[in-house]
N, C-alpha and C. Protein backbone atom coordinates (compact mmCIF):
# COMPACT_ATOMS: atom_id res chain seq x y z
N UNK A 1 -40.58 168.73 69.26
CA UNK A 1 -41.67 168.37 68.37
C UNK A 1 -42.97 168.32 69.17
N UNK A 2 -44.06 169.00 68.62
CA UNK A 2 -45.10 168.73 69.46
C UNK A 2 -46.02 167.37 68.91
N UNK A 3 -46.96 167.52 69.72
CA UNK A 3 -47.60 166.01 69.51
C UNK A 3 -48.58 165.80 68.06
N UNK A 4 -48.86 167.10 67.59
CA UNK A 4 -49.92 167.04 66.37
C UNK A 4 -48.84 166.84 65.58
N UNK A 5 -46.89 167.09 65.45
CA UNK A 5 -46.49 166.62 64.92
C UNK A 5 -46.20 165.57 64.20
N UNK A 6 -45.84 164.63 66.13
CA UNK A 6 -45.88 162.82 65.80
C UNK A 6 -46.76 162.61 64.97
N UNK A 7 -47.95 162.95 65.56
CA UNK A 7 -49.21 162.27 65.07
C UNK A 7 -49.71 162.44 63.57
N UNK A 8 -48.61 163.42 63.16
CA UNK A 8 -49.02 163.82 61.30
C UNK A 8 -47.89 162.47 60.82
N UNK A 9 -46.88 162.13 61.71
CA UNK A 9 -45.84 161.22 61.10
C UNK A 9 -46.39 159.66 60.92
N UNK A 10 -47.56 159.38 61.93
CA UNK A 10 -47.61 157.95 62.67
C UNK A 10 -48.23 157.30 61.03
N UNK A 11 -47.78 156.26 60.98
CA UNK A 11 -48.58 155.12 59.75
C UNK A 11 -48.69 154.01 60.12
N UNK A 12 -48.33 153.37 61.27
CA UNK A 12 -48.86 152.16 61.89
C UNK A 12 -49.07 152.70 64.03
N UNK A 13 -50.24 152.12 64.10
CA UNK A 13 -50.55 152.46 65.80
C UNK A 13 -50.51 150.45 66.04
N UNK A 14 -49.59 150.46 67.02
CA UNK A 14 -49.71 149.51 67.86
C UNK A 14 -50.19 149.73 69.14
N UNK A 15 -51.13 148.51 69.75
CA UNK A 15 -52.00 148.68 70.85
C UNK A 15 -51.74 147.35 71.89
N UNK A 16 -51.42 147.58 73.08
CA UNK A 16 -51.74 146.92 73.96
C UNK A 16 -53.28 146.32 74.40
N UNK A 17 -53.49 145.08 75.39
CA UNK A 17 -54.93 144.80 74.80
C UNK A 17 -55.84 145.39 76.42
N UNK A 18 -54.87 144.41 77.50
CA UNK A 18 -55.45 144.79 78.80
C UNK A 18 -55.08 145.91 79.17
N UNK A 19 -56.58 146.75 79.50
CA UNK A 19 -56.24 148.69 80.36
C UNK A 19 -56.11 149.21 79.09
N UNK A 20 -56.00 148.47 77.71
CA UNK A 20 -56.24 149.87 76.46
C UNK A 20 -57.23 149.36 75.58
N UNK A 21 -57.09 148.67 75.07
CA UNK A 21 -58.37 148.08 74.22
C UNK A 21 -59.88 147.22 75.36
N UNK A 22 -59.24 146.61 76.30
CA UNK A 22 -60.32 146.10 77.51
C UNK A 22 -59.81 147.03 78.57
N UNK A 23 -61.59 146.92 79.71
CA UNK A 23 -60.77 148.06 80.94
C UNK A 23 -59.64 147.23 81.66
N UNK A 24 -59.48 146.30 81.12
CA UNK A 24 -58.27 145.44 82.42
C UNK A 24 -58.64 144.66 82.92
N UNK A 25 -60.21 144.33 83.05
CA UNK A 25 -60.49 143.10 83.84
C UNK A 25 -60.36 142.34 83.21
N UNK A 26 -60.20 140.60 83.76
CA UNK A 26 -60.14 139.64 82.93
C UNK A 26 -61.18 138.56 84.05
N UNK A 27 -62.34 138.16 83.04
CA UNK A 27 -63.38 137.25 83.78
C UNK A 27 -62.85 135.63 83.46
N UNK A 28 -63.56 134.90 84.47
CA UNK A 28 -63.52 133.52 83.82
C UNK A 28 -64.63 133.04 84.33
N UNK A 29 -64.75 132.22 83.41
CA UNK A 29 -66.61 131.88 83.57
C UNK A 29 -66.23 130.17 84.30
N UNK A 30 -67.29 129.63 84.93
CA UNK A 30 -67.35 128.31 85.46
C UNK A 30 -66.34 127.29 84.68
N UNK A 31 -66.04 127.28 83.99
CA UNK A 31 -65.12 126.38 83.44
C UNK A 31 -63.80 126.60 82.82
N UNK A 32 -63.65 128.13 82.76
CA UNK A 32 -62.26 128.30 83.21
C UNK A 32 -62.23 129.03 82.31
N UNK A 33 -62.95 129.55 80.78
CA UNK A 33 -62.81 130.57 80.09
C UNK A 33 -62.57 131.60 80.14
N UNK A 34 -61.40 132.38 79.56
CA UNK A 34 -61.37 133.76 79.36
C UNK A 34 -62.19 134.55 79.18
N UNK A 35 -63.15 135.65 79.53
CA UNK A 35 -63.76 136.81 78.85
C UNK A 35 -63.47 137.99 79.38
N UNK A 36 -63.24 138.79 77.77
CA UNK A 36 -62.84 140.23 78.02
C UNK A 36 -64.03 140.74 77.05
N UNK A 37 -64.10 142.23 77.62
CA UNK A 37 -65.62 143.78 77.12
C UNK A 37 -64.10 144.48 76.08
N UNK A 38 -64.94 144.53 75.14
CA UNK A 38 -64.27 145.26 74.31
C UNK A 38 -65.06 146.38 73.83
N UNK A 39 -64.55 147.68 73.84
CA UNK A 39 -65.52 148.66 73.45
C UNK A 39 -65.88 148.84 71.93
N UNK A 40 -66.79 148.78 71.40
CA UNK A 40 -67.44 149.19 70.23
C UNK A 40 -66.75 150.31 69.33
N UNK A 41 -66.98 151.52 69.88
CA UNK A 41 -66.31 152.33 69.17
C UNK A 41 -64.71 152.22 68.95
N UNK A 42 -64.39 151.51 69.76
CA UNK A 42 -62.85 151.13 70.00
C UNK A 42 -62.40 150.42 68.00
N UNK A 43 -63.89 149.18 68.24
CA UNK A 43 -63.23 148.78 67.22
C UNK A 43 -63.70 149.38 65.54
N UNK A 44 -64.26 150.21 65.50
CA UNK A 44 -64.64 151.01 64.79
C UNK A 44 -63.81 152.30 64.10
N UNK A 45 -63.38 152.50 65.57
CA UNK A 45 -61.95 153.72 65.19
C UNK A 45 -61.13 152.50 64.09
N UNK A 46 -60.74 151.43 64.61
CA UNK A 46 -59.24 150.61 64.35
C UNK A 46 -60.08 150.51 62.64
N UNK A 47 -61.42 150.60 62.21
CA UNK A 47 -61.61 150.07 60.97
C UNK A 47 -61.66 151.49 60.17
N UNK A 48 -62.16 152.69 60.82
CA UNK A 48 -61.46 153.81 60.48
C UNK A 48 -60.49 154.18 60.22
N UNK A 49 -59.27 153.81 60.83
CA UNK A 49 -57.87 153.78 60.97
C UNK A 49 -57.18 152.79 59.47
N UNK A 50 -58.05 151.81 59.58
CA UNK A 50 -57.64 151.08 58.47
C UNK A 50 -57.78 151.52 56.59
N UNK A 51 -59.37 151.76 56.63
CA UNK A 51 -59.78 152.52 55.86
C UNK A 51 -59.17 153.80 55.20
N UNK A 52 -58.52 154.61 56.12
CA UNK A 52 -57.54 155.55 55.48
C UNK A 52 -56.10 155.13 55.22
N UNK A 53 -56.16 153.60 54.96
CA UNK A 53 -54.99 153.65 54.54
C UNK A 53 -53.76 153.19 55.11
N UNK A 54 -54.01 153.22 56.52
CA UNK A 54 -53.00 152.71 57.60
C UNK A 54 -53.14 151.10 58.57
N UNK A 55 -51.80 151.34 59.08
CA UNK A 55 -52.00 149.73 59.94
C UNK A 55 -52.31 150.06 60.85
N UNK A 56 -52.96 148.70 61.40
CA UNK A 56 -53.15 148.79 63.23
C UNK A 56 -52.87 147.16 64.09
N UNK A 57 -51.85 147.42 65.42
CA UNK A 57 -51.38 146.16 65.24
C UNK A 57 -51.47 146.03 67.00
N UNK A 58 -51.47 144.25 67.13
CA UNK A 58 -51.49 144.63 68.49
C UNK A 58 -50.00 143.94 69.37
N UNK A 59 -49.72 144.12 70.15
CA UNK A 59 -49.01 143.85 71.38
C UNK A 59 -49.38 143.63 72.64
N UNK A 60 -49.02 142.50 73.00
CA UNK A 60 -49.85 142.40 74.24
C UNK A 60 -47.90 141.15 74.89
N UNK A 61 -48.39 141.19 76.43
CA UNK A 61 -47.78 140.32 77.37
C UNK A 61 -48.62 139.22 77.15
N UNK A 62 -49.64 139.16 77.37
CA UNK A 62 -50.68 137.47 78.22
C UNK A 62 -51.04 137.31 76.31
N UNK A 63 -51.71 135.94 76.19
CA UNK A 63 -52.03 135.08 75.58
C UNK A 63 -53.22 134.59 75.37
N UNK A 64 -54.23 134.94 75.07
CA UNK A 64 -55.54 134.43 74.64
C UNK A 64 -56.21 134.36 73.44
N UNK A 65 -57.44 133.43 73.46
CA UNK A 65 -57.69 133.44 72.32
C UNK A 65 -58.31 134.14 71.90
N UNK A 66 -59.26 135.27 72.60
CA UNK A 66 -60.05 136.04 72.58
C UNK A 66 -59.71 136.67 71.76
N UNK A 67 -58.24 137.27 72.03
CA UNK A 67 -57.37 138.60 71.53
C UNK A 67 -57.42 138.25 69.89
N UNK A 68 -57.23 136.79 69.75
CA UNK A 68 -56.77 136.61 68.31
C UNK A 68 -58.42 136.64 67.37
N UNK A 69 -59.53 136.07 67.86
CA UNK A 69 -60.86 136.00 67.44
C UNK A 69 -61.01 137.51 67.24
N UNK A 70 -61.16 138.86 68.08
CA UNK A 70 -61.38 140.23 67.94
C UNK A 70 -60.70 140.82 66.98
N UNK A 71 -58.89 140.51 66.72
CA UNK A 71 -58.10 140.90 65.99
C UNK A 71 -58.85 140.41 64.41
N UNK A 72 -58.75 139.53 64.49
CA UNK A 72 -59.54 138.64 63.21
C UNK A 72 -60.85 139.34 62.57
N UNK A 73 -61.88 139.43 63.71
CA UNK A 73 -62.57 140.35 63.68
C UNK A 73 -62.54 141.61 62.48
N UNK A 74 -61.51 142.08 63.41
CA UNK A 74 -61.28 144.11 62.96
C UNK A 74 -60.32 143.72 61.66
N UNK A 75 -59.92 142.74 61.25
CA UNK A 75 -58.99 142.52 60.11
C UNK A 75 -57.41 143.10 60.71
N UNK A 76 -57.11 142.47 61.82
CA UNK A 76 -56.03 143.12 62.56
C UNK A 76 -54.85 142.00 61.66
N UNK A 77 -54.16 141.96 61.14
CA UNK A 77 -53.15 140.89 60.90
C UNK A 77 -51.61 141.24 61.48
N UNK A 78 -51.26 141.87 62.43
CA UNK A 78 -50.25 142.23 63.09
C UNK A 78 -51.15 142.14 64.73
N UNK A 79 -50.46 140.70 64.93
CA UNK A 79 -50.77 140.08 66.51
C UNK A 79 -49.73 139.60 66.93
N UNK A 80 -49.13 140.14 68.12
CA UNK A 80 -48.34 139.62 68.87
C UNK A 80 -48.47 139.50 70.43
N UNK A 81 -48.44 138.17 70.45
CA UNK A 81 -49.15 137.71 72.09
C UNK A 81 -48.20 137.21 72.74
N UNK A 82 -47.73 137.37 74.34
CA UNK A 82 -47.28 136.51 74.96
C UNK A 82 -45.54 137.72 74.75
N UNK A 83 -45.45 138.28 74.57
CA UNK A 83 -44.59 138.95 74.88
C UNK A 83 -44.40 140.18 76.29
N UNK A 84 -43.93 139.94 77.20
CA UNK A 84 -43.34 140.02 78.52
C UNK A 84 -42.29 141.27 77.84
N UNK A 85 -41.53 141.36 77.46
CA UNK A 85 -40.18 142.20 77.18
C UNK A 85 -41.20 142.68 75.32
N UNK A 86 -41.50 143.46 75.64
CA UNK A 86 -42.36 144.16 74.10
C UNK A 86 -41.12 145.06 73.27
N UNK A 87 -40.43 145.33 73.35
CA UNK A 87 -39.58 146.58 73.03
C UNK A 87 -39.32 145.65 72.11
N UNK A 88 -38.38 144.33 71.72
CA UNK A 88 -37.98 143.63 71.00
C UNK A 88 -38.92 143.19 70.21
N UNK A 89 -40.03 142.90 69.79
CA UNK A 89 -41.40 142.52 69.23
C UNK A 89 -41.87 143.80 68.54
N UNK A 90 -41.47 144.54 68.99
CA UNK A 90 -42.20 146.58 68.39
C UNK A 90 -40.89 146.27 67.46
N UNK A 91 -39.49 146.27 67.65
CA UNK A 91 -38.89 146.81 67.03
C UNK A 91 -38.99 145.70 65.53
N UNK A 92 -39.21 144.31 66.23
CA UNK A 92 -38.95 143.89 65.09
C UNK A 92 -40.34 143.90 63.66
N UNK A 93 -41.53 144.04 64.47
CA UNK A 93 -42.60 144.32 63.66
C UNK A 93 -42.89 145.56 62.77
N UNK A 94 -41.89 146.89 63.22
CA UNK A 94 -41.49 148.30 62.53
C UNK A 94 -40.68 147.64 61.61
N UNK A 95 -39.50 146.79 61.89
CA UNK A 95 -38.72 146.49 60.75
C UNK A 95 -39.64 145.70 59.20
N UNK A 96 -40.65 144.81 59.84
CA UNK A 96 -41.29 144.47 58.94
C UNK A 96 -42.25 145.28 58.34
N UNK A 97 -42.55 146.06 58.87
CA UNK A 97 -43.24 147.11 58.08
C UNK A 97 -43.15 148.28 57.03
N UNK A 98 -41.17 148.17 57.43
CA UNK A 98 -40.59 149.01 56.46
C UNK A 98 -40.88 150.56 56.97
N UNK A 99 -40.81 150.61 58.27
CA UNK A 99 -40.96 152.38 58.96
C UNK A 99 -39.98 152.71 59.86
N UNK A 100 -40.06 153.29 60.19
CA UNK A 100 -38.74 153.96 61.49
C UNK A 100 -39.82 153.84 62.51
N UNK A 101 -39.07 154.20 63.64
CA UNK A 101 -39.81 154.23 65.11
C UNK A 101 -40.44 155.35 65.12
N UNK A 102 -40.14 156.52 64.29
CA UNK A 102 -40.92 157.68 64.44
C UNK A 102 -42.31 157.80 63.62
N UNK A 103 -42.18 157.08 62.87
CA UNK A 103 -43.54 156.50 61.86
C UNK A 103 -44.68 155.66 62.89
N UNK A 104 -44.62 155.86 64.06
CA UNK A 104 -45.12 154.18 64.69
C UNK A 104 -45.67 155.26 65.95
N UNK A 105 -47.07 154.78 66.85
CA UNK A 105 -47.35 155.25 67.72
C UNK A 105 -47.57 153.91 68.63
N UNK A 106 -47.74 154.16 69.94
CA UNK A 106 -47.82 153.14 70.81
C UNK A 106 -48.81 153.31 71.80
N UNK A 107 -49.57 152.64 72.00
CA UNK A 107 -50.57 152.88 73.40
C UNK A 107 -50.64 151.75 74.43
N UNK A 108 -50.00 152.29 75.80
CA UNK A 108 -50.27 151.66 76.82
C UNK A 108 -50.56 152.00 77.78
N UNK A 109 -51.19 151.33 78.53
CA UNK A 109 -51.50 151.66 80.05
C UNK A 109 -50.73 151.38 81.47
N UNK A 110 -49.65 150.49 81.29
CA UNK A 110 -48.68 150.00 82.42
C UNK A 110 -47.29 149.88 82.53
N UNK A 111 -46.79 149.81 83.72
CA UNK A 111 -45.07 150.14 83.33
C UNK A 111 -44.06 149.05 82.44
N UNK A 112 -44.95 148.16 81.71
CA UNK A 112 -44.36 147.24 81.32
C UNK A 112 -44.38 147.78 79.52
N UNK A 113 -45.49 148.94 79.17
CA UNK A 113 -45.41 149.36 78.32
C UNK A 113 -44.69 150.35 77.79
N UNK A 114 -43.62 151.07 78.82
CA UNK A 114 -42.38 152.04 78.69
C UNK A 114 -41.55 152.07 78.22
N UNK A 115 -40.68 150.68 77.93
CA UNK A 115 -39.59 150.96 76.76
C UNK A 115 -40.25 150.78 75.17
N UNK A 116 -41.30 150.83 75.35
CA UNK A 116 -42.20 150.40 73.41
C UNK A 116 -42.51 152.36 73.38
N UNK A 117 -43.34 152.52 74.51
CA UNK A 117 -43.57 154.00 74.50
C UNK A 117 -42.42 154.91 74.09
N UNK A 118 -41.39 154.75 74.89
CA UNK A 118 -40.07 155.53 74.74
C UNK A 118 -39.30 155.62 73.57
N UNK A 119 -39.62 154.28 72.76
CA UNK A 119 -38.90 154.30 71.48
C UNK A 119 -39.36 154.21 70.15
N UNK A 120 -40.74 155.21 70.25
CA UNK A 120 -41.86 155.53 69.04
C UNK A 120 -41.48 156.72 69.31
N UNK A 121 -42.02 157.23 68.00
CA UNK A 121 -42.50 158.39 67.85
C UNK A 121 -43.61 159.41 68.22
N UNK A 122 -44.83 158.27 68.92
CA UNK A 122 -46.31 158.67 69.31
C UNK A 122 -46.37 157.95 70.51
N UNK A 123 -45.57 158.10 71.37
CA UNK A 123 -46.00 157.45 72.54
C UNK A 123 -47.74 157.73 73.73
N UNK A 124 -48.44 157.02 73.97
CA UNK A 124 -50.06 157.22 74.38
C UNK A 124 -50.45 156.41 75.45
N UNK A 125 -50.74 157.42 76.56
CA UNK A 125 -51.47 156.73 77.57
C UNK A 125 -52.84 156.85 77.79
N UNK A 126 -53.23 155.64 78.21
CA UNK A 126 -54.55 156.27 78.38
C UNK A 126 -54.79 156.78 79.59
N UNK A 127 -55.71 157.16 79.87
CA UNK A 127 -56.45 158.09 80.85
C UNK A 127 -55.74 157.39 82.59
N UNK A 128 -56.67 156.57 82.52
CA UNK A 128 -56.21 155.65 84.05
C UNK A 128 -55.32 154.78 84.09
N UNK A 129 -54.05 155.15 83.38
CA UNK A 129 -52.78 154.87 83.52
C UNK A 129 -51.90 155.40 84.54
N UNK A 130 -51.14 154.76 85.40
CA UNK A 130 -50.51 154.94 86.48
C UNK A 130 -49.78 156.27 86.13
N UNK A 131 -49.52 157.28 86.77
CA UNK A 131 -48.68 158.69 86.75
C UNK A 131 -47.67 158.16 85.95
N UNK A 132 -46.49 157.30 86.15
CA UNK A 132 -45.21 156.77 85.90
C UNK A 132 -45.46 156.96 84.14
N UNK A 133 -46.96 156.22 83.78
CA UNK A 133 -46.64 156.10 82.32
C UNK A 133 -47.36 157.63 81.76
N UNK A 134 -48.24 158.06 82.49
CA UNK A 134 -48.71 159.51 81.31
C UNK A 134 -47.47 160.33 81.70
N UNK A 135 -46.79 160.60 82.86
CA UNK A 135 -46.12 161.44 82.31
C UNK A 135 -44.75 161.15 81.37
N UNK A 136 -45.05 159.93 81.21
CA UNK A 136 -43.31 159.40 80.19
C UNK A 136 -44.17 159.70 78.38
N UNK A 137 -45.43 159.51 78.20
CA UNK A 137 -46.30 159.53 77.00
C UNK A 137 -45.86 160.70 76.62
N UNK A 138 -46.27 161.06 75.17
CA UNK A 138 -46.59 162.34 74.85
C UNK A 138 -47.68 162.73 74.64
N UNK A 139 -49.01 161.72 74.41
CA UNK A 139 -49.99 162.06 74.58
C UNK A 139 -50.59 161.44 75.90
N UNK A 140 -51.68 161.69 76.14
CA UNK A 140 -52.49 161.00 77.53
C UNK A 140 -54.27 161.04 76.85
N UNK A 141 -54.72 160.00 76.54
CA UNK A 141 -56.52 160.22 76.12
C UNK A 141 -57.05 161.03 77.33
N UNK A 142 -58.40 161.26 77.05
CA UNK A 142 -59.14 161.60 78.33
C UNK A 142 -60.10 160.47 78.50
N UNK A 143 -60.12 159.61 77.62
CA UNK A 143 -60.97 158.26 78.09
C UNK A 143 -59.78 157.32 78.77
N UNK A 144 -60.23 156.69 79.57
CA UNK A 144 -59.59 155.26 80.38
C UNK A 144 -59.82 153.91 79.22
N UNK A 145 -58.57 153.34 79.17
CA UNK A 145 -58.91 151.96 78.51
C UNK A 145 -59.94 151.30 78.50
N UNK A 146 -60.04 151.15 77.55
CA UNK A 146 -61.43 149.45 77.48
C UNK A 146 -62.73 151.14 77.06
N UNK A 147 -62.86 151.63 77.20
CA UNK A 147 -63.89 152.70 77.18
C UNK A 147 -63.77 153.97 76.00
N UNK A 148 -62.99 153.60 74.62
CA UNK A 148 -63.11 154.50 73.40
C UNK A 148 -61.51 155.04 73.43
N UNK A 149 -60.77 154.94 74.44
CA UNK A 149 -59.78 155.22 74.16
C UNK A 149 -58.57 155.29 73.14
N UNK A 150 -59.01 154.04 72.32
CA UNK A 150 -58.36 154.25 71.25
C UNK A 150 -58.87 154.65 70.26
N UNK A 151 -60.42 154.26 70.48
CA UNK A 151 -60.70 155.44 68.90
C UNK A 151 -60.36 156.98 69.13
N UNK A 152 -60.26 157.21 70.09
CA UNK A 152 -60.13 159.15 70.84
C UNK A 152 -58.67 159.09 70.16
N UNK A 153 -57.89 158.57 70.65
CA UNK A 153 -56.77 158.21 69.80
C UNK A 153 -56.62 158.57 68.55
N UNK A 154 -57.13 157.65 67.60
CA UNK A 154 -57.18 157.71 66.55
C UNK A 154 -57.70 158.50 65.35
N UNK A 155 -58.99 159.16 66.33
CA UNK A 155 -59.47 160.34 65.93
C UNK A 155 -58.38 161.52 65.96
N UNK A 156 -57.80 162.00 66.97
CA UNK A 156 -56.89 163.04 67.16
C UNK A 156 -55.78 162.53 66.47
N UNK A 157 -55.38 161.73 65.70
CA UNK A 157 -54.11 161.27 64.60
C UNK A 157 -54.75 161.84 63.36
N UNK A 158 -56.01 161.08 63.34
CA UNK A 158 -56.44 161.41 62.05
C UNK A 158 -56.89 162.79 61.92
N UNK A 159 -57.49 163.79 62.55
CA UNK A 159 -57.34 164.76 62.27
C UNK A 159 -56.07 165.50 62.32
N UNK A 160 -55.29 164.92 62.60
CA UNK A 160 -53.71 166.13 62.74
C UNK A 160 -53.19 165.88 61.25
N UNK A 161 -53.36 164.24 60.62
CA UNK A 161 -53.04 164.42 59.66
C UNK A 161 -54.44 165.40 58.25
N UNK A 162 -54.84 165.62 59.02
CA UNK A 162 -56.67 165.95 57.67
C UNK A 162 -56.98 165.27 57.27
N UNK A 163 -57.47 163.78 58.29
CA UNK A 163 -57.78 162.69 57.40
C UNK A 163 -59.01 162.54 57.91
N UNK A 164 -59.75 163.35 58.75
CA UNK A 164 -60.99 162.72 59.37
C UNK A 164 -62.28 162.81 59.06
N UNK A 165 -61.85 164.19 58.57
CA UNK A 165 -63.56 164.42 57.48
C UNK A 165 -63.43 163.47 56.23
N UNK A 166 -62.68 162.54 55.79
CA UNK A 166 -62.45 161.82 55.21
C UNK A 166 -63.08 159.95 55.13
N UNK A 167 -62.72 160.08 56.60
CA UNK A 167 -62.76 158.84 57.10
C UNK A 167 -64.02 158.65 57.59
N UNK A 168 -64.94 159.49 57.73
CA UNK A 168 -66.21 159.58 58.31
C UNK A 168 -67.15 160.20 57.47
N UNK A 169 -66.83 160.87 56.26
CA UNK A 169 -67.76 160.83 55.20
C UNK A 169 -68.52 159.96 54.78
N UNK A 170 -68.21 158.44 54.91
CA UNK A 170 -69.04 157.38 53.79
C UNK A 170 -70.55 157.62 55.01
N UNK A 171 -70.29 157.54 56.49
CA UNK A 171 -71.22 157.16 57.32
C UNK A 171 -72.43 159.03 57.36
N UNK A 172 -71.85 160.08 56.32
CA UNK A 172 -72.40 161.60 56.34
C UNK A 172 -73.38 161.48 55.28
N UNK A 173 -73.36 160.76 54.40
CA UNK A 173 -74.15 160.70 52.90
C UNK A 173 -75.53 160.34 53.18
């Protein structure tokens, strides 16, 4: 199967947060706060993504509140934080969604994101992801996390399915 295939199949994209949605850094300010850069267009694709119709959900290992305020944000209502072992959390959030694994794309950047990658249908690395994971992906962005990567993403889904002159019409008028 080639990849414009998956990508005509995918109806929910789950996303990792650190190295795909942020570049990976994680700040803390004088008193001990979390802050993460989230890219703009990043979250723009995910309301694009939504807009035609589909889910977008996240997965992450670490725990913050940030993650849940941004999700909230983008109208994300599939958050799952604090999961270490993700494969079990993907599978069970596909079950609630009522899709197969081949319906489902995945984007990560680290080796902890390989058995979620391996057992979708759209597996996605981004750019400055360690060798180990682009070459296990079937796709690879040409942007690096935290920097549009997932809207690049999401753009190349949505056009494989013909959904993009679609999705970007309201902003052509």
């Amino acid at each position: 199967m080639t990849s414009a295939d998956a990508c005509r199949r995918v109806e929910l994209i789950l996303s990792d947060v650190d190295g795909v949605l942020t570049d990976g850094t994680i700040w803390y300010d004088n008193q001990g706060v979390e802050l993460k850069g989230f890219h703009i267009r990043d979250g723009l694709g995910i309301r694009l993504w939504q807009r035609a119709g589909f889910r977008f959900g996240i997965l992450t290992a670490r725990a913050s509140h940030i993650v849940k305020l941004r999700a909230g944000e983008l109208g994300i209502d599939i958050v799952r934080q604090g999961f270490e072992d993700k494969l079990p959390a993907a599978q069970e959030i596909i079950r609630e969604c009522g899709l197969t694994p081949e319906q489902v794309c995945y984007i990560g950047d680290d080796l902890t994101d390989l058995p979620v990658m391996r057992a979708v249908g759209l597996g996605a690395a981004v750019a400055d992801a360690p060798a180990e994971v682009r070459t296990s992906a079937t796709l690879t962005t040409q942007l690096p996390g935290g920097r549009g990567a997932v809207r690049e993403l999401i753009e190349m889904i949505l056009k494989a399915k013909n959904r993009w002159e679609d999705a970007v019409q309201r902003y052509m008028t």
